[in-house]
C-alpha atoms as a PDB file:
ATOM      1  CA  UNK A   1      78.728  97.679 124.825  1.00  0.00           C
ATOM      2  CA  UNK A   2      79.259 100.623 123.015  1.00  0.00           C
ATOM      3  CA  UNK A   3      80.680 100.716 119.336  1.00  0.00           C
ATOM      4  CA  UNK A   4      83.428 102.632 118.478  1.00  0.00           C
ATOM      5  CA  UNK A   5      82.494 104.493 114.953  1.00  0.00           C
ATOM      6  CA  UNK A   6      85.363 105.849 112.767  1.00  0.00           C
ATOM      7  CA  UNK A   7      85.636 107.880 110.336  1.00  0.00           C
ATOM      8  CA  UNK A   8      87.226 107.569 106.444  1.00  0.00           C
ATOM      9  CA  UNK A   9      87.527 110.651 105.183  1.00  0.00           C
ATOM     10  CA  UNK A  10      88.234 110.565 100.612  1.00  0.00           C
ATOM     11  CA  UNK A  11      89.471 113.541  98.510  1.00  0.00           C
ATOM     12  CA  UNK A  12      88.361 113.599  94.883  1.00  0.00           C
ATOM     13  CA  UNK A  13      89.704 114.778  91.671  1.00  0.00           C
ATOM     14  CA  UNK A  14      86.525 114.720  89.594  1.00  0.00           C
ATOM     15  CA  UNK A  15      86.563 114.903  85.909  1.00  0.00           C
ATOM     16  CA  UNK A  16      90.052 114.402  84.421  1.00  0.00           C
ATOM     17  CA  UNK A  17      92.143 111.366  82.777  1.00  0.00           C
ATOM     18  CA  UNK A  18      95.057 109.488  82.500  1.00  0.00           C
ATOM     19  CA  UNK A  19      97.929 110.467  80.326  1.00  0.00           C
ATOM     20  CA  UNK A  20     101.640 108.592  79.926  1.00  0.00           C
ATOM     21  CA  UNK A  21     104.669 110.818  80.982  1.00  0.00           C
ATOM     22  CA  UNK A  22     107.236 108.524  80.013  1.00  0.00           C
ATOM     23  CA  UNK A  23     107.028 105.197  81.889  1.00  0.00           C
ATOM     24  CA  UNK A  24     104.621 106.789  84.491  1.00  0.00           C
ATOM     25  CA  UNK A  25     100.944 107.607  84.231  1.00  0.00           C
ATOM     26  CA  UNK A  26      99.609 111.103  85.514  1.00  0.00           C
ATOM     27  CA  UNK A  27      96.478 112.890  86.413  1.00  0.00           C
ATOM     28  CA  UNK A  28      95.144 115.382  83.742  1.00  0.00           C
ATOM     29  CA  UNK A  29      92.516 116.890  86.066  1.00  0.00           C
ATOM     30  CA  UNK A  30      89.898 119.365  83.960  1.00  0.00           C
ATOM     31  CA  UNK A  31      88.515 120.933  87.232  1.00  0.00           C
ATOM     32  CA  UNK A  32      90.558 122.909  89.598  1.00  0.00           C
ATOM     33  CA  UNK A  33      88.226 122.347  93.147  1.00  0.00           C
ATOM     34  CA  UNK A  34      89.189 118.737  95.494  1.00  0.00           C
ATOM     35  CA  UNK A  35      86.370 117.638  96.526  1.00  0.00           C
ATOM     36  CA  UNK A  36      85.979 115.198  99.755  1.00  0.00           C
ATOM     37  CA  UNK A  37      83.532 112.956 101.212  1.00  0.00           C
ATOM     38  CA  UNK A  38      83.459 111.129 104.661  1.00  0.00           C
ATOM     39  CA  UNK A  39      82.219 108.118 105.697  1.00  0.00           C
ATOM     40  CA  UNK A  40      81.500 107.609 109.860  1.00  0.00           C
ATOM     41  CA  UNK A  41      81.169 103.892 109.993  1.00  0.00           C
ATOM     42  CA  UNK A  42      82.301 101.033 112.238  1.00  0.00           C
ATOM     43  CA  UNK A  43      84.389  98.618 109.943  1.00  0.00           C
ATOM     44  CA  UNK A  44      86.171  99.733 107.039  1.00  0.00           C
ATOM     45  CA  UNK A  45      84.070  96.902 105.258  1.00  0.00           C
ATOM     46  CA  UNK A  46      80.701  98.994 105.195  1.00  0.00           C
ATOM     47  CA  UNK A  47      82.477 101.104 102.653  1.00  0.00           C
ATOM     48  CA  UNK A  48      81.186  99.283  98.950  1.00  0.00           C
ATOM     49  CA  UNK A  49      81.643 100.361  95.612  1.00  0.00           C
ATOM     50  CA  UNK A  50      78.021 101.169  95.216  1.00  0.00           C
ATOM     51  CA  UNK A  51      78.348 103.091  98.377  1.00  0.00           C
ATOM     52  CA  UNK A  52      81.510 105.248  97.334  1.00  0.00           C
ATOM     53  CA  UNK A  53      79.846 106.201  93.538  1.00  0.00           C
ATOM     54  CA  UNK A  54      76.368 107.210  95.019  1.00  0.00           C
ATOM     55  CA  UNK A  55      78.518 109.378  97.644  1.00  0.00           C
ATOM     56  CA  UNK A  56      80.492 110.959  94.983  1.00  0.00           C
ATOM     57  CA  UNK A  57      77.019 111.232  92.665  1.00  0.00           C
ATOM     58  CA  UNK A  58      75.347 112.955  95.397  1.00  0.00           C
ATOM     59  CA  UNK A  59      78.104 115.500  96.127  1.00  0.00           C
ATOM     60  CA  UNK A  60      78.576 116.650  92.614  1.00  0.00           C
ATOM     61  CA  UNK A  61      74.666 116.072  92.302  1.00  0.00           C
ATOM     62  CA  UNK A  62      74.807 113.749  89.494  1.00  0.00           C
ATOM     63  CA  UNK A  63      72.302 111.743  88.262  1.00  0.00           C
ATOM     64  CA  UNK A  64      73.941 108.069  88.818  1.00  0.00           C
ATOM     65  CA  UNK A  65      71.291 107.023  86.180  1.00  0.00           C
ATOM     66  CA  UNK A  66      72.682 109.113  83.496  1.00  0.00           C
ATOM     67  CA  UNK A  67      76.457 109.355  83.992  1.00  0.00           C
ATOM     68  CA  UNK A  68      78.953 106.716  83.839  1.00  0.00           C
ATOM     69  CA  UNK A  69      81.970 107.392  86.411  1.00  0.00           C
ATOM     70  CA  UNK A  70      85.186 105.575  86.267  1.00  0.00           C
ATOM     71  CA  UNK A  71      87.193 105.549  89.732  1.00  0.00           C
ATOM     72  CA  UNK A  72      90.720 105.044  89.733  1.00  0.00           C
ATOM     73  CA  UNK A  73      93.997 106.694  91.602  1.00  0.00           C
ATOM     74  CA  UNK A  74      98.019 106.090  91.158  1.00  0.00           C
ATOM     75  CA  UNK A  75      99.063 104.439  93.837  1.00  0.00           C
ATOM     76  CA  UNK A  76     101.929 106.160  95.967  1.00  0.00           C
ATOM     77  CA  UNK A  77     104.092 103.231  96.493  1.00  0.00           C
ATOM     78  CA  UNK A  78     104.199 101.693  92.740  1.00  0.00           C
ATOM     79  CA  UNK A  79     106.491 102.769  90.462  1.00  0.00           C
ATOM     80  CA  UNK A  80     106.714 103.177  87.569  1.00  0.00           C
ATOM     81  CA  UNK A  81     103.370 105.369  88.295  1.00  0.00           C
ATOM     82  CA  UNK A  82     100.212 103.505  86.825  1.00  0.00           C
ATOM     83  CA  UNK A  83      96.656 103.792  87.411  1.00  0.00           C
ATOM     84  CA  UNK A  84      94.380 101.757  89.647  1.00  0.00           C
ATOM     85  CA  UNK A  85      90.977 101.455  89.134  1.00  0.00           C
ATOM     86  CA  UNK A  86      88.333 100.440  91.288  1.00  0.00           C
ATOM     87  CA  UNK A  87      86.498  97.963  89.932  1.00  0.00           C
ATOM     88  CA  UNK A  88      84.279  95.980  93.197  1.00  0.00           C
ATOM     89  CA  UNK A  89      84.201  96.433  96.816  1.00  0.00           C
ATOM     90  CA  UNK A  90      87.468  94.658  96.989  1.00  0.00           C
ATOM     91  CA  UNK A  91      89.411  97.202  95.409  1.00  0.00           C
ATOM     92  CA  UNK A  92      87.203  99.809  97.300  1.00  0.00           C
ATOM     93  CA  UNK A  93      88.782  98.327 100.706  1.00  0.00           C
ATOM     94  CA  UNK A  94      92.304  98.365  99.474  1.00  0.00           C
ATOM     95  CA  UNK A  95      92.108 101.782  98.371  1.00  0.00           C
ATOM     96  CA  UNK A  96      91.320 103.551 101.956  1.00  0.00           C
ATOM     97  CA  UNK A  97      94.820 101.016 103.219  1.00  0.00           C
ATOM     98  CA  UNK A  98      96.926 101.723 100.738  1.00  0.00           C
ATOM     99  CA  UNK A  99      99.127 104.512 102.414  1.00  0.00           C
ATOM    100  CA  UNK A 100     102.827 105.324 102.024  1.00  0.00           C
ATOM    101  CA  UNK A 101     105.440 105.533 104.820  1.00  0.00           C
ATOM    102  CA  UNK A 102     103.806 109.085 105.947  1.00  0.00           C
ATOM    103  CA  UNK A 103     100.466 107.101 106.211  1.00  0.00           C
ATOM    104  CA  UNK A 104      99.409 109.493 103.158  1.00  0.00           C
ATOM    105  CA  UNK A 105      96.727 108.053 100.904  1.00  0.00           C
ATOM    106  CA  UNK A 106      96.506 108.748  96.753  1.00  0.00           C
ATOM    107  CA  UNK A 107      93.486 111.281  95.852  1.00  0.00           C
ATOM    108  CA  UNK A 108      90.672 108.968  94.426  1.00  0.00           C
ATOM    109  CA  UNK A 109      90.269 110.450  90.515  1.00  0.00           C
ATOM    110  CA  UNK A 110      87.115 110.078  89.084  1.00  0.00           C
ATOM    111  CA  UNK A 111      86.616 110.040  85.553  1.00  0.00           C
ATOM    112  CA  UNK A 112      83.048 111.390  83.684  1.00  0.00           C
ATOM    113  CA  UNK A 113      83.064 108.878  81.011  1.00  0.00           C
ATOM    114  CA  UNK A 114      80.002 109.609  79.049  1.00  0.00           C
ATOM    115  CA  UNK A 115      75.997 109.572  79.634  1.00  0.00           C
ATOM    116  CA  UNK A 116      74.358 106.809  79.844  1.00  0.00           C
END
């Protein structure tokens, strides 16, 4: 039996925050580059929060010792626009199936809080 491995592909926004406009929330991103990372797994399941910030820590080679990253993203089907973050592996699942009519999924922001 052979397993059938798929592959989640995330885009980025790292280092920005949240700002009102109105009764919706936007992205105030302070770097101009998307980044993306891609996971070739089996189940969507495999994907864990711990998993998705070491990822993102390794691509922008961070120290996940010494930083403290907030993930979050605005959800295309909500209005008005608020944030989401991701808090557990839960909201890690629901994040990758959350897509709009056009099976589009929200950029994942990541936010540089401080060092630790």
């Amino acid at each position: 039996m052979t397993m059938c491995l798929f592959s989640t592909n995330i885009h980025f926004d790292y280092d920005g925050h949240y700002s009102k406009a109105g009764d919706d929330y936007e992205w105030i991103s302070t770097d101009v580059s998307l980044y993306a990372i891609s996971f070739k797994t089996s189940p969507l399941e495999e994907i864990t929060y711990s998993l998705l910030k070491e990822r993102i820590c390794k691509k922008m080679r961070i120290d996940p010792l010494t930083k403290k990253l907030n993930l979050g993203y605005i959800p295309l089907v909500v209005e008005p626009k608020r944030q989401s973050y991701i808090l557990d592996d839960e909201d890690v699942f629901v994040y990758p199936t959350s897509v709009d009519r056009e099976q589009r999924r929200s950029i994942l922001h990541v936010e540089d809080i401080q060092e630790l």
